[in-house]
C-alpha atoms as a PDB file:
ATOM      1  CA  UNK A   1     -23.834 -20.623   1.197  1.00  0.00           C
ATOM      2  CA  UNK A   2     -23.463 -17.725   3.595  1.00  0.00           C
ATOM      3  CA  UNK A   3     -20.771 -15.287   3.376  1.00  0.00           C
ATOM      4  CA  UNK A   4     -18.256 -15.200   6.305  1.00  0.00           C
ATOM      5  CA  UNK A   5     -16.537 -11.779   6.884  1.00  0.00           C
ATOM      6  CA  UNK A   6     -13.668 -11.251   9.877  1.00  0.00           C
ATOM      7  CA  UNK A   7     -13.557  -7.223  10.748  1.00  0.00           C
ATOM      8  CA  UNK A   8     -10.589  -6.013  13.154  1.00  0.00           C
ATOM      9  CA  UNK A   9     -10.629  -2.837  14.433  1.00  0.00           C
ATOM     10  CA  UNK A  10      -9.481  -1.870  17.974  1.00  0.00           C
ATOM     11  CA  UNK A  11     -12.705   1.249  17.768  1.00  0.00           C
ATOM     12  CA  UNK A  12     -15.670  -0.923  18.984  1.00  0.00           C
ATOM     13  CA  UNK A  13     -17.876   1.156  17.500  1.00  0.00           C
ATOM     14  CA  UNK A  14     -16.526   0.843  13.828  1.00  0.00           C
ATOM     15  CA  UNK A  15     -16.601  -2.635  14.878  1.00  0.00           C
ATOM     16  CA  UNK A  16     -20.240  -2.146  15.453  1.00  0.00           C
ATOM     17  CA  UNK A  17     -21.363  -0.338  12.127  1.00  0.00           C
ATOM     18  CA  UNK A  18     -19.438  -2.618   9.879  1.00  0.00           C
ATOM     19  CA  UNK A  19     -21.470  -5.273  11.463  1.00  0.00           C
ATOM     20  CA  UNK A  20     -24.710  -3.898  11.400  1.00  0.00           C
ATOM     21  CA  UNK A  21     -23.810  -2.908   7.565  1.00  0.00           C
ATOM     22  CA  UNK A  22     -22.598  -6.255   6.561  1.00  0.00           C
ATOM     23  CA  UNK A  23     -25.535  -8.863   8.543  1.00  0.00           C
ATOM     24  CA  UNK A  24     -28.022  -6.394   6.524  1.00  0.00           C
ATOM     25  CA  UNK A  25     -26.894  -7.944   3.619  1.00  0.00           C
ATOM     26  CA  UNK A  26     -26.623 -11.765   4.316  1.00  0.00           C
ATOM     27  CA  UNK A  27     -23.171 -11.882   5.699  1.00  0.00           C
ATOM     28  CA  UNK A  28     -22.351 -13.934   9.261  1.00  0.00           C
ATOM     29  CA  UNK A  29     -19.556 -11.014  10.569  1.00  0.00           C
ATOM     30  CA  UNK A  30     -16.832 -12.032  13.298  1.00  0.00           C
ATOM     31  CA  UNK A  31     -15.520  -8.593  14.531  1.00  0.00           C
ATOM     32  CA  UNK A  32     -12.713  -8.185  16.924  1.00  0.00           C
ATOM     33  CA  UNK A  33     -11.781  -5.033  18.737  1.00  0.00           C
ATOM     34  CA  UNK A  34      -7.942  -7.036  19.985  1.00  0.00           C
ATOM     35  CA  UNK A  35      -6.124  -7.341  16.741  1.00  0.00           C
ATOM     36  CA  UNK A  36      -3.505 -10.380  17.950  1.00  0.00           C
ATOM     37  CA  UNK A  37      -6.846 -12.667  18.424  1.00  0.00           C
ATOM     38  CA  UNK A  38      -7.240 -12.384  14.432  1.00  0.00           C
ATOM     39  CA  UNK A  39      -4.160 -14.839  14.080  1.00  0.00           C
ATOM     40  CA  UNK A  40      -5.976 -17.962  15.773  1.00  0.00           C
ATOM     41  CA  UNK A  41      -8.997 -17.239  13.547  1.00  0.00           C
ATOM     42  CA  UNK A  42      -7.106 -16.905  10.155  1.00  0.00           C
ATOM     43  CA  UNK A  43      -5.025 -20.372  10.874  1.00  0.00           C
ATOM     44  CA  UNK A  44      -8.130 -22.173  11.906  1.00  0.00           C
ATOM     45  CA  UNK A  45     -10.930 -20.837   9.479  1.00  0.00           C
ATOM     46  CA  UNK A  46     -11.905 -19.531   5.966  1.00  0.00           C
ATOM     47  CA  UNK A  47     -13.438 -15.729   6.079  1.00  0.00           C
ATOM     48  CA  UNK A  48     -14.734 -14.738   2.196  1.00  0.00           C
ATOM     49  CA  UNK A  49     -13.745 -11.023   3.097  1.00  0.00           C
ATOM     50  CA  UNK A  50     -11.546  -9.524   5.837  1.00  0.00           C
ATOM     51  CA  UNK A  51     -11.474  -5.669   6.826  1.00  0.00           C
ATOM     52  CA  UNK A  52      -8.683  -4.462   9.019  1.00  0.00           C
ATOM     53  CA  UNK A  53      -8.145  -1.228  10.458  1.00  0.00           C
ATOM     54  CA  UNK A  54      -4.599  -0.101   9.217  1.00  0.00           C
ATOM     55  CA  UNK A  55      -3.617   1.572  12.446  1.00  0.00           C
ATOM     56  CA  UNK A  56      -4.350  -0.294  15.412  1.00  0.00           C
ATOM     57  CA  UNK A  57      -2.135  -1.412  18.516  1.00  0.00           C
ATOM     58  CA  UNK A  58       0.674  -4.482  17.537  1.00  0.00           C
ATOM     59  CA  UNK A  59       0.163  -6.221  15.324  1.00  0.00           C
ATOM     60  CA  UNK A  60      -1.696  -2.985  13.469  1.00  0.00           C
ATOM     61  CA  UNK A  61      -3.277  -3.952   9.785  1.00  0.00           C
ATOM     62  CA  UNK A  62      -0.283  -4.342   8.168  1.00  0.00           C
ATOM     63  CA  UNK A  63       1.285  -7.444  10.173  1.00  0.00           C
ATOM     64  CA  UNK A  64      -2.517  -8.398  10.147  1.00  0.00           C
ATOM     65  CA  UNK A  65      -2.978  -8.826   6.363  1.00  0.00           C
ATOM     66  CA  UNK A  66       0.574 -10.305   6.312  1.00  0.00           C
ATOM     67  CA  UNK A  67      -0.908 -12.914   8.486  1.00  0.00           C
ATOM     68  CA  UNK A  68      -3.545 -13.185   6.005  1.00  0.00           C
ATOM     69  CA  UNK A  69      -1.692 -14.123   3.104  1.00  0.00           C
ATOM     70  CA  UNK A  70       0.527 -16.063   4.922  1.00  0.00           C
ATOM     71  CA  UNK A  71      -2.548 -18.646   6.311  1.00  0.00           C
ATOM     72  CA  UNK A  72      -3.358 -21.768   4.603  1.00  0.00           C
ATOM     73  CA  UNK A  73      -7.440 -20.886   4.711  1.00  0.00           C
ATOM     74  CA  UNK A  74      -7.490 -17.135   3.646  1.00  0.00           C
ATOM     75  CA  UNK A  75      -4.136 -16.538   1.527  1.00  0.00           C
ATOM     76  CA  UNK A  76      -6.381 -15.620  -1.200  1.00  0.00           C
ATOM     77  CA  UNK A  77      -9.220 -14.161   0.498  1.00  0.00           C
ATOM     78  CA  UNK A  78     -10.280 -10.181  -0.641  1.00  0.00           C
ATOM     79  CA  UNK A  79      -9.099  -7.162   1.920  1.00  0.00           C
ATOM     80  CA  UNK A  80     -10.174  -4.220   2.757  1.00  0.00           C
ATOM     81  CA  UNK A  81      -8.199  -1.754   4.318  1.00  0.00           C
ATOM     82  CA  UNK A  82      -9.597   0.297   6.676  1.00  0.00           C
ATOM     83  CA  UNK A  83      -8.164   3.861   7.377  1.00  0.00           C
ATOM     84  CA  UNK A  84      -8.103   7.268   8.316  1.00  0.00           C
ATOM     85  CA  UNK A  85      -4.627   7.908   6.527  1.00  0.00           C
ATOM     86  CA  UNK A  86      -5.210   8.910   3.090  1.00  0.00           C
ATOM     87  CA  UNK A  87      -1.512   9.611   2.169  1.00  0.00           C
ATOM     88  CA  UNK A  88       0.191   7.689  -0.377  1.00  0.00           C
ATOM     89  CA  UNK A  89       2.952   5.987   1.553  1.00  0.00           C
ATOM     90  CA  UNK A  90       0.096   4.374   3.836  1.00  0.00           C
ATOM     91  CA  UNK A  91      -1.838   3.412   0.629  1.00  0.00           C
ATOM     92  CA  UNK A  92       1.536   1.442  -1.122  1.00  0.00           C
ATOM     93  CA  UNK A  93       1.998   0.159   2.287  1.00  0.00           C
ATOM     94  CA  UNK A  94      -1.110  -1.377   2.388  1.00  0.00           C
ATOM     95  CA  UNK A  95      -1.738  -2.736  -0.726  1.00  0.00           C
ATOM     96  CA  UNK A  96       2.268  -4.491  -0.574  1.00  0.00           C
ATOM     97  CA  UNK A  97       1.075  -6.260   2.322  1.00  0.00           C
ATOM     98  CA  UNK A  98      -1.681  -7.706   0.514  1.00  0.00           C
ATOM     99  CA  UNK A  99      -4.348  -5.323   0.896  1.00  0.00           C
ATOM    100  CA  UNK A 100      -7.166  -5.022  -2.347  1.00  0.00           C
ATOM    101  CA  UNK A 101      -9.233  -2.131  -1.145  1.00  0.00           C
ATOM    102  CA  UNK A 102      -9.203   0.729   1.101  1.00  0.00           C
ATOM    103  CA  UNK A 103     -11.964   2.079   2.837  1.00  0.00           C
ATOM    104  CA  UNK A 104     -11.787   5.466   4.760  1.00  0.00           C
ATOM    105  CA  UNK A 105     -13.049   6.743   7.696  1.00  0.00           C
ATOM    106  CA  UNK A 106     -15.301   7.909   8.310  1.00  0.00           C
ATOM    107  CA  UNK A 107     -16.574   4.682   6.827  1.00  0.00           C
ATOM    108  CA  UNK A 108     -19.356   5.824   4.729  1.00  0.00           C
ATOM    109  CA  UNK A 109     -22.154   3.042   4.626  1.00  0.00           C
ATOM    110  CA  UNK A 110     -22.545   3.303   0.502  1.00  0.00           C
ATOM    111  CA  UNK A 111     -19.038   2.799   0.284  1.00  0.00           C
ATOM    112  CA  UNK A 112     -18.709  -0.108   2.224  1.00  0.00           C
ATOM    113  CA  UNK A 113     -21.964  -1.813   0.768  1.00  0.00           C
ATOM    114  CA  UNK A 114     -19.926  -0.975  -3.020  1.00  0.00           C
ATOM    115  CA  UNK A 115     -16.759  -2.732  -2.113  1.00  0.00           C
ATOM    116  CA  UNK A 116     -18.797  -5.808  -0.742  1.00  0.00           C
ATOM    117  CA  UNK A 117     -20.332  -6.012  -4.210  1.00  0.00           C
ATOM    118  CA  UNK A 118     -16.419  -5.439  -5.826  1.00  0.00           C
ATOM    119  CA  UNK A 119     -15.646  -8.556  -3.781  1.00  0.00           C
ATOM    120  CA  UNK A 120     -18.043 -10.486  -4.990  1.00  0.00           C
ATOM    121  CA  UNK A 121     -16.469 -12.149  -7.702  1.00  0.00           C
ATOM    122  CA  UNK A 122     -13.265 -13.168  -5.893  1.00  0.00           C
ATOM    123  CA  UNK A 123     -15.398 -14.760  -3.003  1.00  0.00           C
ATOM    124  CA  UNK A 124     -17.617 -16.681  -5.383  1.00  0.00           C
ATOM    125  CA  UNK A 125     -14.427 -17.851  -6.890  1.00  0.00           C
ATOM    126  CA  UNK A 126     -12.920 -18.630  -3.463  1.00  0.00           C
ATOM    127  CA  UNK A 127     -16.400 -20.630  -1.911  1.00  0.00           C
ATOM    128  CA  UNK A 128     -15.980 -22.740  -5.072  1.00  0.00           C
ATOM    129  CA  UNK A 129     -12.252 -22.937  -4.670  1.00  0.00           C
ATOM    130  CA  UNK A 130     -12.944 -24.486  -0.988  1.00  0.00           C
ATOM    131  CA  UNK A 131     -15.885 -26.823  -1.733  1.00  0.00           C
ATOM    132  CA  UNK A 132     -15.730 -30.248  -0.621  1.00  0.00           C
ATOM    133  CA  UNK A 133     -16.930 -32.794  -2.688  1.00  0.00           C
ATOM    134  CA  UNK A 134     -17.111 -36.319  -1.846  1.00  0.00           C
ATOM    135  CA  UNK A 135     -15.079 -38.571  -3.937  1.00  0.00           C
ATOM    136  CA  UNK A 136     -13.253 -41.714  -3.622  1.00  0.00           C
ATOM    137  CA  UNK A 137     -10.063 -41.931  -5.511  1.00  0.00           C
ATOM    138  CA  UNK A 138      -6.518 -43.609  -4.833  1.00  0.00           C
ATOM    139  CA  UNK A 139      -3.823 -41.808  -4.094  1.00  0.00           C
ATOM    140  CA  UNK A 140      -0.068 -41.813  -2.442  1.00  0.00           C
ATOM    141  CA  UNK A 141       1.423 -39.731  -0.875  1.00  0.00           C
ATOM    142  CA  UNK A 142       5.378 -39.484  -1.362  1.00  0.00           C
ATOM    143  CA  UNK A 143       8.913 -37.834   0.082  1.00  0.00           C
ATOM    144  CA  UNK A 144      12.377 -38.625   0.506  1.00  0.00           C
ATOM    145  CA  UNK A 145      11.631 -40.701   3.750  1.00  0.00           C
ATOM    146  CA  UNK A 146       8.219 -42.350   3.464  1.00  0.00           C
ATOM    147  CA  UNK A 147       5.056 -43.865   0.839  1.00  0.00           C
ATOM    148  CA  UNK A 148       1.615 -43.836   1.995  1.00  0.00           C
ATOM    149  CA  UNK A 149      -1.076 -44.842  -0.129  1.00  0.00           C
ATOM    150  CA  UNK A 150      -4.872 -44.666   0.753  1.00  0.00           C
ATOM    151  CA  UNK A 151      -8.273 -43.360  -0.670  1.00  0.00           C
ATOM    152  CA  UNK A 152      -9.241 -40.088  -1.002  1.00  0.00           C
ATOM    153  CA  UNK A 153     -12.582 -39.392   1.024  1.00  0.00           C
ATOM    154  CA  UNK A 154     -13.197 -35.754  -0.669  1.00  0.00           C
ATOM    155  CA  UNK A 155     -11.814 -33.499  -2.613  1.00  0.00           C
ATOM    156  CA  UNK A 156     -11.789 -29.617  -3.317  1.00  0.00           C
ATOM    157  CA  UNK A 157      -9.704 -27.364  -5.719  1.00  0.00           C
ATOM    158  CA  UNK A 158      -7.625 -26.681  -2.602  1.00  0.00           C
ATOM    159  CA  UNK A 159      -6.789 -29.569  -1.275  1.00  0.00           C
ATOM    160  CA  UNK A 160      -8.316 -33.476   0.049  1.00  0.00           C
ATOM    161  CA  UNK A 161      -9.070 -35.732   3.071  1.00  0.00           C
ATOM    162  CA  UNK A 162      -7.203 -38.936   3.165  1.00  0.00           C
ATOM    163  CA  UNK A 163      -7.655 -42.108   4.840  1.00  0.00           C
ATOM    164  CA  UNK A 164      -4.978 -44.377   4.907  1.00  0.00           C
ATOM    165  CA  UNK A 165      -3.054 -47.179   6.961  1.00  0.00           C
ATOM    166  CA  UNK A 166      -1.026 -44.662   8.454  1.00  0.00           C
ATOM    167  CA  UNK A 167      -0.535 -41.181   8.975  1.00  0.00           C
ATOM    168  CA  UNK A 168       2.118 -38.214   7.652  1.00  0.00           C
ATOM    169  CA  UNK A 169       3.224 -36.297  10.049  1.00  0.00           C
ATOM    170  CA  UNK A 170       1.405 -32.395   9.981  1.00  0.00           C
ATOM    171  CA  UNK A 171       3.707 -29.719   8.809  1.00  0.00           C
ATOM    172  CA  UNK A 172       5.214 -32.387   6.333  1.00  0.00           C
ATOM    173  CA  UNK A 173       5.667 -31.259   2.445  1.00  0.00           C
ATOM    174  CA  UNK A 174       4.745 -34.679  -0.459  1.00  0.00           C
ATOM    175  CA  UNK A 175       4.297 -35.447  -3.332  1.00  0.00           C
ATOM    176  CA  UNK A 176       0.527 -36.254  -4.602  1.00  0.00           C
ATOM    177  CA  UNK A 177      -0.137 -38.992  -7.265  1.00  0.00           C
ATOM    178  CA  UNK A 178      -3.987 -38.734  -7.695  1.00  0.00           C
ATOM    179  CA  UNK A 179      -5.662 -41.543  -9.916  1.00  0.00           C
ATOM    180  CA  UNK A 180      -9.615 -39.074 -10.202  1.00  0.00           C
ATOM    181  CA  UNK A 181     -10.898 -41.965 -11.870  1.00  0.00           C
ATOM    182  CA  UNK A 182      -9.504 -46.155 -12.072  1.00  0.00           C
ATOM    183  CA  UNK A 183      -7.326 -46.052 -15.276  1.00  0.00           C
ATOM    184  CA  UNK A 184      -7.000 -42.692 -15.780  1.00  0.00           C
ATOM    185  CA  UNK A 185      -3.969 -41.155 -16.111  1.00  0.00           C
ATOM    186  CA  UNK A 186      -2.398 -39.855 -12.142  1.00  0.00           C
ATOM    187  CA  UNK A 187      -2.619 -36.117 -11.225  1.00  0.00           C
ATOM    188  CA  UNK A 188       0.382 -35.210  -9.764  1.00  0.00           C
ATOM    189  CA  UNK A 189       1.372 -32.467  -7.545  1.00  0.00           C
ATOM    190  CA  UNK A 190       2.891 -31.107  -4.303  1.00  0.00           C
ATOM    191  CA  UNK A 191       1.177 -31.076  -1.257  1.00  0.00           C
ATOM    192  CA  UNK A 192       1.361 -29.707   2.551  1.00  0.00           C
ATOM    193  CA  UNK A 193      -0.511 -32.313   5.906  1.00  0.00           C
ATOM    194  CA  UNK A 194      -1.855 -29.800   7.294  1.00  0.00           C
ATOM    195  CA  UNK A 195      -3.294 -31.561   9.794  1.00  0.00           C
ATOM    196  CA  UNK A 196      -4.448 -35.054  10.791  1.00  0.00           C
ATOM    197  CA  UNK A 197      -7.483 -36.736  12.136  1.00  0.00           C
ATOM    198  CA  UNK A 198      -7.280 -40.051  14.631  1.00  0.00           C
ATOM    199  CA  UNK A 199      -4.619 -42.451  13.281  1.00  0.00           C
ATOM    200  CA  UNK A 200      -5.408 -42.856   9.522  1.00  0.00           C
ATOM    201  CA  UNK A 201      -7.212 -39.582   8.488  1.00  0.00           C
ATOM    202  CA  UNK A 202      -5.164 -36.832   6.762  1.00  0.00           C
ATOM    203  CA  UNK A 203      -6.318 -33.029   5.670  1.00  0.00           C
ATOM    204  CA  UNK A 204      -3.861 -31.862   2.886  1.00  0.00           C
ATOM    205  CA  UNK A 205      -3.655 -28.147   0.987  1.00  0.00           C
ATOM    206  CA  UNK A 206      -2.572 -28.792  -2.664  1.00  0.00           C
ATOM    207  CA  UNK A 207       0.404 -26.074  -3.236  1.00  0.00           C
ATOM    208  CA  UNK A 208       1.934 -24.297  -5.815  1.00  0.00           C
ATOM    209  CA  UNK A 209       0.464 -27.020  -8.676  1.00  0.00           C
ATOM    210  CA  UNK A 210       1.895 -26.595 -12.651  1.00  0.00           C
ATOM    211  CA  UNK A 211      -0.787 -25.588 -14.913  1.00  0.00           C
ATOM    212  CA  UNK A 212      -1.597 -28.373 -17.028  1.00  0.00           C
ATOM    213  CA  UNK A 213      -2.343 -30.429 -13.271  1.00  0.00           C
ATOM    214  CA  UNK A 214      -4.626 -27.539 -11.937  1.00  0.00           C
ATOM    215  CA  UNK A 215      -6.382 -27.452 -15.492  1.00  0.00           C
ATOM    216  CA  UNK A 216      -6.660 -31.202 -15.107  1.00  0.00           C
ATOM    217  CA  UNK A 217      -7.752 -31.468 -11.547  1.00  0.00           C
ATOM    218  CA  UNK A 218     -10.819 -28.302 -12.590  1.00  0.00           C
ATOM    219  CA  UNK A 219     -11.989 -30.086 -15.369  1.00  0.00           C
ATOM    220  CA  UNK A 220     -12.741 -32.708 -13.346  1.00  0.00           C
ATOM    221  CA  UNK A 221     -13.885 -31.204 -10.305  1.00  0.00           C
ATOM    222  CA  UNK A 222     -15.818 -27.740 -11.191  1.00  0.00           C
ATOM    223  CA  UNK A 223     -18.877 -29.878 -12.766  1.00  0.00           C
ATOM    224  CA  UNK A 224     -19.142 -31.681  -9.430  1.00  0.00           C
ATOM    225  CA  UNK A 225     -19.166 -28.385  -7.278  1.00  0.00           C
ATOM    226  CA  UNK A 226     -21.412 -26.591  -9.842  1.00  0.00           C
ATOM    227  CA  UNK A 227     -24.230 -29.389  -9.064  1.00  0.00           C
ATOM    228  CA  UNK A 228     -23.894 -28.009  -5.047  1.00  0.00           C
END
């Protein structure tokens, strides 16, 4: 699976180096030089690393990696701050908006190769977070004002396609009763629509799941996405 790294920096050539740096080693790089462009991509797609400059025109890096932990797709996803500001109030800055690494500039190409490597374990840990595998299990979906059951069509560690009769509205919150395997006993869990497909196909994002459920919902899964 190929690596997917999103690089915002309003200095093209920066832009430029980290992208010549990073496709040397495997990884498919989407840099932008406008930083309120980086929104639309974070909502809409999973990066496995993200580098932001710290100090760019609105939003700068900060509101940036705010954005990043605050997307469905990339809340989790390693960052490296990028920056020429080595003082100590721009470092705690940084890393309370979600940053995991700083890099300095000038960006030395060692250095940037190094925390790639760092990252490595958190991206393999996110790919295998977000990979789909196709199952078909029951399930309903529950709130205060409405019961949908259908079939689940696949299934990741984050979150499940649907098909059913109908569907939930996107944006609304439910309750997930998951049956992995007929007579088992229901997984059960909250759940966001994050968005929905025709008129009986539903993407969901599992959310904020007890223990004993995620433990549950792993040991089924993580042998499936292994064999990928």
């Amino acid at each position: 699976m190929h690596r997917r790294a999103l690089v915002v920096d309003d200095e093209p050539a920066v832009c430029q180096l980290i992208h010549d740096v990073m496709s040397s080693v495997g990884m498919n790089v989407l840099a932008l030089t406008k930083s309120s462009d980086a929104a639309n991509y974070l909502r809409d797609e999973k990066f496995d690393v993200v580098l932001l400059d710290l100090r760019m025109p609105s939003p700068d890096g900060i509101e940036v990696a705010r954005q990043t932990r605050g997307s469905a797709f990339n809340r989790m996803t390693p960052i490296i701050m990028i920056s020429d500001d080595q003082n100590l109030s721009a470092v705690t800055e940084g890393f309370d908006a979600g940053a995991n690494f700083f890099l300095y500039k000038p960006i030395d190409k060692g250095r940037l190769l190094h925390l790639i490597r760092a990252t490595r374990g958190a991206i393999k840990h996110e790919q295998r977070r977000f990979r789909r595998v196709l199952h078909r299990a029951k399930v309903r979906l529950t709130s205060d004002k409405i019961e949908v059951r259908g079939e689940t069509l696949d299934i990741s560690l984050n979150g499940m396609l649907v098909e059913a009769a109908r569907c939930v509205p996107s944006g609304s919150q439910v309750e997930v009763t998951l049956e992995l395997s007929p007579g088992s006993k229901p997984i059960v869990g909250p759940a966001m629509v994050m968005r929905t497909m025709g008129e009986n196909q539903m993407g969901l994002e599992f959310s904020q799941w007890n223990k004993i459920e995620s433990s549950r919902l792993q040991e089924f899964l993580l042998p499936l996405i292994d064999k990928y």
